[in-house]
Protein backbone atom coordinates (compact mmCIF):
# COMPACT_ATOMS: atom_id res chain seq x y z
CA UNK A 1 64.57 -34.54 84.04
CA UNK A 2 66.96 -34.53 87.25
CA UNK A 3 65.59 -36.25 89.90
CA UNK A 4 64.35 -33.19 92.56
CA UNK A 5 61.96 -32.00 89.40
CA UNK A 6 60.51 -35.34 89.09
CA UNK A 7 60.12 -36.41 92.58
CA UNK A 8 58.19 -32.41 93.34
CA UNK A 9 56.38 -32.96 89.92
CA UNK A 10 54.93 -36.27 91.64
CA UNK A 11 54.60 -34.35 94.05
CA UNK A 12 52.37 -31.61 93.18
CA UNK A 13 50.34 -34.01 91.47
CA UNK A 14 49.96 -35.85 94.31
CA UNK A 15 48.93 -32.60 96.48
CA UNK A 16 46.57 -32.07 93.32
CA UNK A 17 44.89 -35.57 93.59
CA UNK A 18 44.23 -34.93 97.34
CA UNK A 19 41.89 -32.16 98.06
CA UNK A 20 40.18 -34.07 101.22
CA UNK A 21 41.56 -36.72 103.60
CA UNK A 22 39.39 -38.94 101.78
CA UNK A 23 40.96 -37.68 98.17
CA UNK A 24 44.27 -38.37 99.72
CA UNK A 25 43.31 -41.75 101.34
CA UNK A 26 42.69 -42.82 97.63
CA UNK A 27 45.07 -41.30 95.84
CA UNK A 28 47.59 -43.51 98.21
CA UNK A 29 45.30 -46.59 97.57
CA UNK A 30 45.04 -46.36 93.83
CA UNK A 31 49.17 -45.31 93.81
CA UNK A 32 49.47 -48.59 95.63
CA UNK A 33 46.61 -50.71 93.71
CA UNK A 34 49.18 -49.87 90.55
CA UNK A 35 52.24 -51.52 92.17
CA UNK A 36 50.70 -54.72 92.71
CA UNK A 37 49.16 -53.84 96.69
CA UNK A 38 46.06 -55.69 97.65
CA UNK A 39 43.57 -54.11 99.41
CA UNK A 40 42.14 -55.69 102.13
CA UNK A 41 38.99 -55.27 104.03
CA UNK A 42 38.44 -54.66 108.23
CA UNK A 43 35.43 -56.87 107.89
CA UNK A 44 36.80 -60.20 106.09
CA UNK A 45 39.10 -62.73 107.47
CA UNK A 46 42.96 -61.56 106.45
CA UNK A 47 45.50 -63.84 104.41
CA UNK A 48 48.15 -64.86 106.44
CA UNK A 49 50.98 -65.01 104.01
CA UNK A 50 53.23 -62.69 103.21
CA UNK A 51 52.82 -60.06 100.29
CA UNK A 52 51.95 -56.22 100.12
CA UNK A 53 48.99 -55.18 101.68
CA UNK A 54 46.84 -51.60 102.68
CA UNK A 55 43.44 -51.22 104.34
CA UNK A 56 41.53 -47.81 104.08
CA UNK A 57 39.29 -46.24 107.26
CA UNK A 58 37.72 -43.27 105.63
CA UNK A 59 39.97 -40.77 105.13
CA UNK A 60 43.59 -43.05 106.65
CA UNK A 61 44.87 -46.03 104.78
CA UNK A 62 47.41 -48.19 106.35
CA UNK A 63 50.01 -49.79 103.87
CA UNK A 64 52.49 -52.82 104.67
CA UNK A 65 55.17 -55.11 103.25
CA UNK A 66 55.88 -58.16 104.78
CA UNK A 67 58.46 -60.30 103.50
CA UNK A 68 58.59 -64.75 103.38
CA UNK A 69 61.29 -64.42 106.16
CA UNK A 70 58.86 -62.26 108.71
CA UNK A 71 57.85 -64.29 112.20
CA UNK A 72 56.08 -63.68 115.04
CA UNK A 73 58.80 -61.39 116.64
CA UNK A 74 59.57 -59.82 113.78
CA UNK A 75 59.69 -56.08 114.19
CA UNK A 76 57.71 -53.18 112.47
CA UNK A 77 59.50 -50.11 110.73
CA UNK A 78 56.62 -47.75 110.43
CA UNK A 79 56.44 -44.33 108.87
CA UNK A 80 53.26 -42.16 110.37
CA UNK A 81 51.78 -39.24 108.96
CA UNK A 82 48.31 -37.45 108.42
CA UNK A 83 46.02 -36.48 105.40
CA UNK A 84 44.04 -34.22 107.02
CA UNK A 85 44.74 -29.94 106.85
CA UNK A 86 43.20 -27.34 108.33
CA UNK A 87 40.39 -25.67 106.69
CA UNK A 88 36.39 -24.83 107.17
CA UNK A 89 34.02 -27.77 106.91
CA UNK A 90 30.53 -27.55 105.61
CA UNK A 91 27.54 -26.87 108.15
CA UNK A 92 24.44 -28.89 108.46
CA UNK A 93 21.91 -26.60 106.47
CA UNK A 94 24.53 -25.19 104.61
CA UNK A 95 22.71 -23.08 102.22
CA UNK A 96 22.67 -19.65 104.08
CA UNK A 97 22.78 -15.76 102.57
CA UNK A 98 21.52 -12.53 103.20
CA UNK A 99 21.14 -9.15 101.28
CA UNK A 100 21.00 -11.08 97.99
CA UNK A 101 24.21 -13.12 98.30
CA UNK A 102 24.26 -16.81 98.47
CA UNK A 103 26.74 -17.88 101.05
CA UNK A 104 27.72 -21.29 102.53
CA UNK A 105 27.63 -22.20 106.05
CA UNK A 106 30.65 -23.82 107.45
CA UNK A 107 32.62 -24.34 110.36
CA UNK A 108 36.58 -24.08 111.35
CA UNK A 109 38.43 -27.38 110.96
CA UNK A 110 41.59 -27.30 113.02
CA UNK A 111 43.75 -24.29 113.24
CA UNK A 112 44.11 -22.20 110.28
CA UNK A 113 45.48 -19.10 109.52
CA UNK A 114 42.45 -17.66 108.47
CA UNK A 115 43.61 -14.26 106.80
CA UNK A 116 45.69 -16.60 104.15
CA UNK A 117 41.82 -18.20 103.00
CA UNK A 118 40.78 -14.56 102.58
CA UNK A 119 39.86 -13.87 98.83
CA UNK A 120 40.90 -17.30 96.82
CA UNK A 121 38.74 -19.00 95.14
CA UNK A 122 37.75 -22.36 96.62
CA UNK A 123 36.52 -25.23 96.35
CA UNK A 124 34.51 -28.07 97.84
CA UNK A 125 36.32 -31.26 98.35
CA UNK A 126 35.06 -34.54 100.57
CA UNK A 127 32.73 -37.63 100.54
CA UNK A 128 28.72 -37.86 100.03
CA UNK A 129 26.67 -40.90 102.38
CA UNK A 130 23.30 -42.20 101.18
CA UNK A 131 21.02 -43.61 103.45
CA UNK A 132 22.39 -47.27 102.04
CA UNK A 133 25.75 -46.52 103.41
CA UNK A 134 27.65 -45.91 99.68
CA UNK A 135 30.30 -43.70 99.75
CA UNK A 136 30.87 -40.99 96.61
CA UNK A 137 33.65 -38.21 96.70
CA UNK A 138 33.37 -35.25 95.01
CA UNK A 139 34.91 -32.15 94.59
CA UNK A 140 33.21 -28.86 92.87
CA UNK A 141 36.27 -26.76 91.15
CA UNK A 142 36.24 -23.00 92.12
CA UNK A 143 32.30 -22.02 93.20
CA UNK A 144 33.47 -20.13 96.85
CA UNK A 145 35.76 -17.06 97.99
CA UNK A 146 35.50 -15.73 101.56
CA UNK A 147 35.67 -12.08 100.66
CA UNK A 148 37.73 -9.49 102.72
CA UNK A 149 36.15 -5.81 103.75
CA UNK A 150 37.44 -3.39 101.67
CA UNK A 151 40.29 -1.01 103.00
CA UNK A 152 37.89 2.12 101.76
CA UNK A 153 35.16 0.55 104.80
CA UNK A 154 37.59 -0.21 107.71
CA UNK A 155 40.97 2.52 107.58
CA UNK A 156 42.80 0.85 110.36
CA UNK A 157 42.71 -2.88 108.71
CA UNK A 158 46.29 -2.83 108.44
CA UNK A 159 46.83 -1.71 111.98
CA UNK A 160 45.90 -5.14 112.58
CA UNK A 161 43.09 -7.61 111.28
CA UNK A 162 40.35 -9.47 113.85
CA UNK A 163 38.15 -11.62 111.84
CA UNK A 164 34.96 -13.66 113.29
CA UNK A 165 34.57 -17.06 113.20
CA UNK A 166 30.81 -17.15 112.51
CA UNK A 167 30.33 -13.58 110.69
CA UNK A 168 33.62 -13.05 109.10
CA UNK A 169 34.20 -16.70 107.65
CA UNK A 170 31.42 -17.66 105.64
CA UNK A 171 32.46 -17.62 101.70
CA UNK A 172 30.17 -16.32 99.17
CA UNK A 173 28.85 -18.61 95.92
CA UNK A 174 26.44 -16.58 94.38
CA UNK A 175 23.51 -14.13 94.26
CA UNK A 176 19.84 -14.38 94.53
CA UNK A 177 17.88 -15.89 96.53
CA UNK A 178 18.17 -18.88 99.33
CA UNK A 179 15.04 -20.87 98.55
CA UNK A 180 16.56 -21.55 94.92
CA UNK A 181 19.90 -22.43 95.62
CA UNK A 182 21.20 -25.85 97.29
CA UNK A 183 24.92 -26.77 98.09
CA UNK A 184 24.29 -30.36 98.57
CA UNK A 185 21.64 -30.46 95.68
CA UNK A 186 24.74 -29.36 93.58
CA UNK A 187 26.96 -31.71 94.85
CA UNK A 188 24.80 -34.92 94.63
CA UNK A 189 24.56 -34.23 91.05
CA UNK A 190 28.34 -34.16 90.43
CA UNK A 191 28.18 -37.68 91.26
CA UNK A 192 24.65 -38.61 89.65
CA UNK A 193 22.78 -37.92 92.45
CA UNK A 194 19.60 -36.34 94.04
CA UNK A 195 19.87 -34.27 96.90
CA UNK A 196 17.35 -35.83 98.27
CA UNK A 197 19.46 -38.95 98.43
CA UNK A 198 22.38 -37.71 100.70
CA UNK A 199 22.21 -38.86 104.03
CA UNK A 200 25.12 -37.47 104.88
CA UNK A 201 28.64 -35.91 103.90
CA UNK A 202 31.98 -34.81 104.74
CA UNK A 203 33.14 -31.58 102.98
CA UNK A 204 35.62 -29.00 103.38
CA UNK A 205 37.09 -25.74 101.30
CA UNK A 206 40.16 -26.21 99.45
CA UNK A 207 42.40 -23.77 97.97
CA UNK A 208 41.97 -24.07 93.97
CA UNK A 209 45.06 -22.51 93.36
CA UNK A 210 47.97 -25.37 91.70
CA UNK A 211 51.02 -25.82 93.22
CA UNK A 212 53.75 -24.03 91.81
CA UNK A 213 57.72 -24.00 91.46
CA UNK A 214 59.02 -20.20 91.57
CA UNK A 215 61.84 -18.31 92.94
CA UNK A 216 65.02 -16.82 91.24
CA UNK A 217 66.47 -20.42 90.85
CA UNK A 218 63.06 -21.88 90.79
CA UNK A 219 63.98 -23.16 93.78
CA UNK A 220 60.60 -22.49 95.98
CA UNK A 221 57.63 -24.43 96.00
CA UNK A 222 54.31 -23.45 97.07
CA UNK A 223 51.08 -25.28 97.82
CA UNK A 224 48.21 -25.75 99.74
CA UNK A 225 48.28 -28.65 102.42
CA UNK A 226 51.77 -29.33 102.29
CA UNK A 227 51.36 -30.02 106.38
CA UNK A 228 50.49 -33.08 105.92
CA UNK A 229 50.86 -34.28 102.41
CA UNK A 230 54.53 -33.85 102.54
CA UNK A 231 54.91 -36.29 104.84
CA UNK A 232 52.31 -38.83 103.12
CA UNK A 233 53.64 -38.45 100.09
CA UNK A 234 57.19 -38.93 100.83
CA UNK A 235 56.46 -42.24 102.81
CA UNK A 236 54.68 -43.17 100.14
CA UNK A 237 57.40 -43.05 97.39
CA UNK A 238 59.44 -44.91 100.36
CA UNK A 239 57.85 -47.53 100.51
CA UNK A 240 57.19 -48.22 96.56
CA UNK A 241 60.76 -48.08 96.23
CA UNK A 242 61.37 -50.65 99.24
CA UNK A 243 58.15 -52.58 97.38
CA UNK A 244 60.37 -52.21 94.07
CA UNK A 245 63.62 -53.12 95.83
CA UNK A 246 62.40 -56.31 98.07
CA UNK A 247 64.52 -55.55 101.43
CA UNK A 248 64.36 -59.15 102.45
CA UNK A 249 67.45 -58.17 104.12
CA UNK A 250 65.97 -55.29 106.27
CA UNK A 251 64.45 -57.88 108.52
CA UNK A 252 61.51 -55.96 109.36
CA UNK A 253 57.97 -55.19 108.38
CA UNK A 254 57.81 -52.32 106.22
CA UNK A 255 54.73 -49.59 107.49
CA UNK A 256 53.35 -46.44 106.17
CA UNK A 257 49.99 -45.51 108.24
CA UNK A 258 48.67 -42.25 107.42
CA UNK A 259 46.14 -41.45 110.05
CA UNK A 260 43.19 -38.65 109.50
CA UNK A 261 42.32 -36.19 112.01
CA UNK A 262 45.40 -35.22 113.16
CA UNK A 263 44.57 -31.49 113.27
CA UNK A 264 41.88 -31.98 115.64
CA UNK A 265 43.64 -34.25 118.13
CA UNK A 266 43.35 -37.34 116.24
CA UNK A 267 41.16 -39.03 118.82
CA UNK A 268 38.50 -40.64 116.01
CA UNK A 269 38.65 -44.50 114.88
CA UNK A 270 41.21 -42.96 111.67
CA UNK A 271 42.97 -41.29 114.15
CA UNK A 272 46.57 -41.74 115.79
CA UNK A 273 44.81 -41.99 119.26
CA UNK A 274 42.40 -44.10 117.92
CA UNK A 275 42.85 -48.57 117.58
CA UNK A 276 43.41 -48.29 113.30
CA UNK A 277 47.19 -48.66 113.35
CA UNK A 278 47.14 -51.14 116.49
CA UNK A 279 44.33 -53.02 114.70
CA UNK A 280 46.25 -53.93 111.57
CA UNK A 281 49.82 -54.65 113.55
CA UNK A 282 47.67 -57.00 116.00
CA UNK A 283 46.02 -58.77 112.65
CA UNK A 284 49.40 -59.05 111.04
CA UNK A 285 50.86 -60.38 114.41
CA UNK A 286 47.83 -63.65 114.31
CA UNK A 287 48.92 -63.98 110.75
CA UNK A 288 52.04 -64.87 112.15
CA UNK A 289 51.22 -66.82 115.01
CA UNK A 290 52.64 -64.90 117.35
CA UNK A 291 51.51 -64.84 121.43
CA UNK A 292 50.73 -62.34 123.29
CA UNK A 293 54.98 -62.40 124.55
CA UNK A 294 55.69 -62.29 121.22
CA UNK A 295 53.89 -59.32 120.22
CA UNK A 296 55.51 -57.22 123.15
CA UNK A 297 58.91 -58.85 121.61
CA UNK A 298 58.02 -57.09 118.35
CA UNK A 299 56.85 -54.01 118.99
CA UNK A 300 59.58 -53.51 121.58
CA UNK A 301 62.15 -53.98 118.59
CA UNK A 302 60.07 -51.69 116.41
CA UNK A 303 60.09 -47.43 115.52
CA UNK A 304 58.30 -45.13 114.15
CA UNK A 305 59.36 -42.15 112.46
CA UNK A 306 56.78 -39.79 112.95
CA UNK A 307 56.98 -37.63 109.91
CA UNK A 308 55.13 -34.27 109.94
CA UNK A 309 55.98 -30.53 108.66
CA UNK A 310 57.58 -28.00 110.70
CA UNK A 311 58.87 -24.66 110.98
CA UNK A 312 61.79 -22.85 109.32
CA UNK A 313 63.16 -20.15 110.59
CA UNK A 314 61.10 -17.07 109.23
CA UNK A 315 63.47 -13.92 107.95
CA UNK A 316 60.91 -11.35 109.17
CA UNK A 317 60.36 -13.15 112.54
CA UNK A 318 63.39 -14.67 113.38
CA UNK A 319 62.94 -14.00 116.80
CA UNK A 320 59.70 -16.11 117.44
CA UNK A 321 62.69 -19.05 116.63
CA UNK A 322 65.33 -20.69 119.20
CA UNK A 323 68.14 -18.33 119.00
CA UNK A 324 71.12 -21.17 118.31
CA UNK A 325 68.53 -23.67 116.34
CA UNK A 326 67.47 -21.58 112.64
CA UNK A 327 66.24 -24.29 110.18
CA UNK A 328 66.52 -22.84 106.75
CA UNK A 329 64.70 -23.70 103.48
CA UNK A 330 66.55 -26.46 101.85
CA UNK A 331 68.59 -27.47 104.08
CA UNK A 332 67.24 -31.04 104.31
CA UNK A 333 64.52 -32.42 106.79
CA UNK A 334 63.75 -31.38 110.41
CA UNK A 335 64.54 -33.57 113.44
CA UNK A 336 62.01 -32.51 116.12
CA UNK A 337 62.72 -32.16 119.86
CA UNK A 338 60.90 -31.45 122.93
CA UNK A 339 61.42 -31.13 126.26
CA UNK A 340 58.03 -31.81 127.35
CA UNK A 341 57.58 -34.71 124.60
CA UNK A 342 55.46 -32.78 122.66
CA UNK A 343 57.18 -34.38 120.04
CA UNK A 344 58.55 -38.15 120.49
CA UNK A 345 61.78 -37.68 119.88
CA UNK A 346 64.46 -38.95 122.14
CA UNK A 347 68.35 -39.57 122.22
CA UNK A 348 67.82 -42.83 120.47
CA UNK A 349 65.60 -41.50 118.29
CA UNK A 350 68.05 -38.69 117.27
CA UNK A 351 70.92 -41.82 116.47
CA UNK A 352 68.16 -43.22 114.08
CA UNK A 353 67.52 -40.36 112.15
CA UNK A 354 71.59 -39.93 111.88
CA UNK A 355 72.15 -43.44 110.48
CA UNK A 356 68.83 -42.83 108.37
CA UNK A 357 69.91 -39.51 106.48
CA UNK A 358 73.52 -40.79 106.53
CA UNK A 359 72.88 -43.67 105.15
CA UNK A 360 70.76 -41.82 102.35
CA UNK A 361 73.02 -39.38 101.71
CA UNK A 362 70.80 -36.21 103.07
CA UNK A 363 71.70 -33.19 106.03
CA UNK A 364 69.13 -32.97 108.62
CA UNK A 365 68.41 -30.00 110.66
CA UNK A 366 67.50 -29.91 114.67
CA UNK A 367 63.99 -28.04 115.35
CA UNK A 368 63.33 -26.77 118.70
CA UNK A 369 60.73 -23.91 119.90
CA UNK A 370 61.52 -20.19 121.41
CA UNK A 371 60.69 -21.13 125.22
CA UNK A 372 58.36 -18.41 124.63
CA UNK A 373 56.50 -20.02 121.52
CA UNK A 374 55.15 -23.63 122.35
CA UNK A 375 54.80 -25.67 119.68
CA UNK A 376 52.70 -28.32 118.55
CA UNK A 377 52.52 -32.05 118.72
CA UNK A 378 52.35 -34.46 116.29
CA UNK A 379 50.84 -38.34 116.08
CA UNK A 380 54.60 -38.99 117.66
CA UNK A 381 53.69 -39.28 120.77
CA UNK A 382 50.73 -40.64 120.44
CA UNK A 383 52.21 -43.63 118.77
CA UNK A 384 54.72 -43.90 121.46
CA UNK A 385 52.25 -43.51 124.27
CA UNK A 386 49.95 -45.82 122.92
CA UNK A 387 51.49 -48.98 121.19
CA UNK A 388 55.29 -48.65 123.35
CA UNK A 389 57.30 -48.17 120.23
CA UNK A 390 60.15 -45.90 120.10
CA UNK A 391 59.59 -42.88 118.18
CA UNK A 392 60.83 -40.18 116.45
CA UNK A 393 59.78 -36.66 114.72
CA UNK A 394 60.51 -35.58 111.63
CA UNK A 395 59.48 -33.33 108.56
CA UNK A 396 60.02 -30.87 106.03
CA UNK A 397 60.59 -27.42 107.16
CA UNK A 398 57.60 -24.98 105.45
CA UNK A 399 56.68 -21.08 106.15
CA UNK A 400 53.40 -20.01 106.53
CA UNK A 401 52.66 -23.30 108.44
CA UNK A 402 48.31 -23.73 108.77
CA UNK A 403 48.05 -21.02 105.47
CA UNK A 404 45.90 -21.88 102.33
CA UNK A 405 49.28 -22.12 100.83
CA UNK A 406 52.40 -23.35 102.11
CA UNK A 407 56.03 -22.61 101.15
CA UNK A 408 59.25 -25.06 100.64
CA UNK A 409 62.15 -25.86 99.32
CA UNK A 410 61.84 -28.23 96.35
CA UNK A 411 65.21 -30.00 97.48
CA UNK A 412 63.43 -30.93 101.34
CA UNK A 413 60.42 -33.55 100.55
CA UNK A 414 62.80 -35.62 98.10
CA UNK A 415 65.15 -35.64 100.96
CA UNK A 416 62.63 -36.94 102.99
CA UNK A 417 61.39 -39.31 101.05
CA UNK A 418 65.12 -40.66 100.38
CA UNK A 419 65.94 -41.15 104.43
CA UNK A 420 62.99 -42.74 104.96
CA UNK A 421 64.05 -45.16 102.30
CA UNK A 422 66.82 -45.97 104.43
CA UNK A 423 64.72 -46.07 107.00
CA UNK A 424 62.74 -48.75 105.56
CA UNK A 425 65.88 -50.70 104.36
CA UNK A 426 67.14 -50.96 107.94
CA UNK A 427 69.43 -48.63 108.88
């Protein structure tokens, strides 16, 4: 097996594992359990020796190595991403219907492209509470499809397609009647459970559909929540290899943080804008002794690559794209500018990434937006803004960006993956 189909066979797995933020948060902490990590917890003192550590916060998990050469001033190499997609999230009172269909209530999670959700069957995929405070994730497998009007009942659907948050967007689990069905009743007992005893819970629809390799050359690779996993995953397999590898000579503190909420803004306590990520470098920092000087002195000397998916240029669009700056599919990894710092990216930043996919042995490509089309923004310049670090965006370029199912090149998230590495190793 050549090494692009085993790194997007991890991969798919990986995407498979990882139906919720909180899925993904453990599929990271049981990948890094396995390779000799030690989980640590926010609540109990911290060892302050050096090792390989990673801390969960619901649905983000921070991961670190930090070799027997590391001091106060030494400086942080840290990869940031995000677990969480868009999607619809269950309602309070979920357990809605009318003229003899069961439906579920939920509501929109982030931005996404709603048509694409239309007639798949989905799942549920997230984390129960009890009133003790003990966490149990569960998904369902297929039980929900949000289904479309049919063309025979609306003629002019194609002339263009308006859908409803609240009356168009509520997916369909059954027949019968309301007073005998109950979502969370169904769901507690996937885990053992009485509804009675959830408290409380966390779940959103996920596309059942597996991710698949296609394409003439079997060269295209499509998935559902590729914006962000792509970015988790290939830190991930980073920073097992620098784990693997022991880049005593890097001279820094190797970082993956993948924060949740990203889609939303990330202001939450697992979020970019929220203290997780400063929490855990401040903790590491009194592991090491280090003053209040000396912390400035190492997070001035540190960067973050701020890895998230972006946009290729689409063949049916191509002029909702820059007109000199066309990513394609497979043609390695996206640097991301911005004028207005939407993304963190800066001159500097731009030098890293060249050493970084040099040194790896990768092409990059330079994203910009139409003037026309703003884009987004990433946890980039959140890090930057919040913690002073020098930062700069990346990712693997997708189509159909925010869909229940994503497109890419298979050769992209290896190459990813592979300049981080070199990231991590100093360069």
């Amino acid at each position: 097996m050549d090494a692009t189909t085993s790194h997007i066979n991890d991969f798919a797995g990986f995407i498979s594992a990882s139906p919720s933020s909180y899925h993904a948060a453990a599929e990271v902490a049981r990948r890094l359990a396995d390779a000799g990590f030690s989980a640590l917890n926010e609540s109990d003192p911290w060892p302050d020796t050096a090792g390989r550590h990673y801390v969960v916060r619901d649905g983000a998990v921070i991961a670190w190595l930090q070799p027997e050469s590391a001091q106060a001033t030494t400086a942080f190499r840290i990869l940031g991403a995000h677990t969480d997609s868009p999607g619809f999230k269950l309602k309070p009172k979920p357990t809605t219907g009318a003229h003899g269909w069961l439906q579920a209530g939920v509501e929109v999670y982030g931005g996404p492209l709603a048509n694409s959700w239309l007639d798949r069957e989905l799942e549920l995929a997230g984390r129960l509470v009890t009133r003790d405070g003990s966490e149990h994730l569960v998904r369902t497998g297929p039980i929900l499809r949000i289904p479309q009007l049919a063309i025979h009942l609306d003629r002019e659907v194609n002339n263009g397609l308006t859908l409803d948050r609240q009356k168009h967007l509520n997916p369909v689990f059954g027949v019968g009647d309301v007073q005998d069905a109950d979502i969370v009743g169904h769901l507690a007992s996937l885990v053992g459970l009485a509804g009675d005893d959830v408290a409380g819970y966390d779940m959103l629809t996920v596309d059942t559909q597996t991710p698949a390799r296609f394409g003439l050359n079997g060269d295209l690779f499509a998935a559902g929540r590729m914006d962000n996993l792509s970015a988790v995953h290939a830190g991930l397999v980073a920073l097992l290899a620098a784990a693997d590898s022991s880049h005593e000579s890097a001279g820094q503190i190797s970082v993956l943080a993948a924060f949740d909420h990203e889609e939303l803004g990330s202001e939450s306590r697992s979020g970019a804008s929220g203290p997780f990520l400063a929490d855990v470098l401040t903790r590491i920092g009194d592991g090491l002794g280090a003053s209040g000087s000396e912390r400035i002195q190492a997070l001035a000397a540190s960067w973050c690559v701020s890895a998230d998916a972006g946009h290729a240029v689409h063949p049916n669009y191509a002029e909702r794209h820059d007109p000199a700056n066309h990513p394609i599919l497979g043609g390695g990894p996206l640097l991301k500018i911005n004028a207005n710092q939407r993304y963190a990216t800066d001159a500097h930043g731009a030098a890293l990434w060249a050493r970084c996919s040099a040194e790896a042995g990768v092409t990059y490509q330079e994203f910009v937006s139409n003037n026309t089309v703003p884009c987004g923004s990433t946890i980039g310049p959140l890090t930057a803004t919040r913690l002073g670090i020098r930062t700069v965006d990346v990712g693997v370029p997708l189509l159909s960006m925010h869909s229940a199912r994503e497109l890419c090149h298979v050769d992209d998230p290896r190459a990813l993956s592979a300049a981080i590495s070199a990231f991590f190793a100093g360069a």
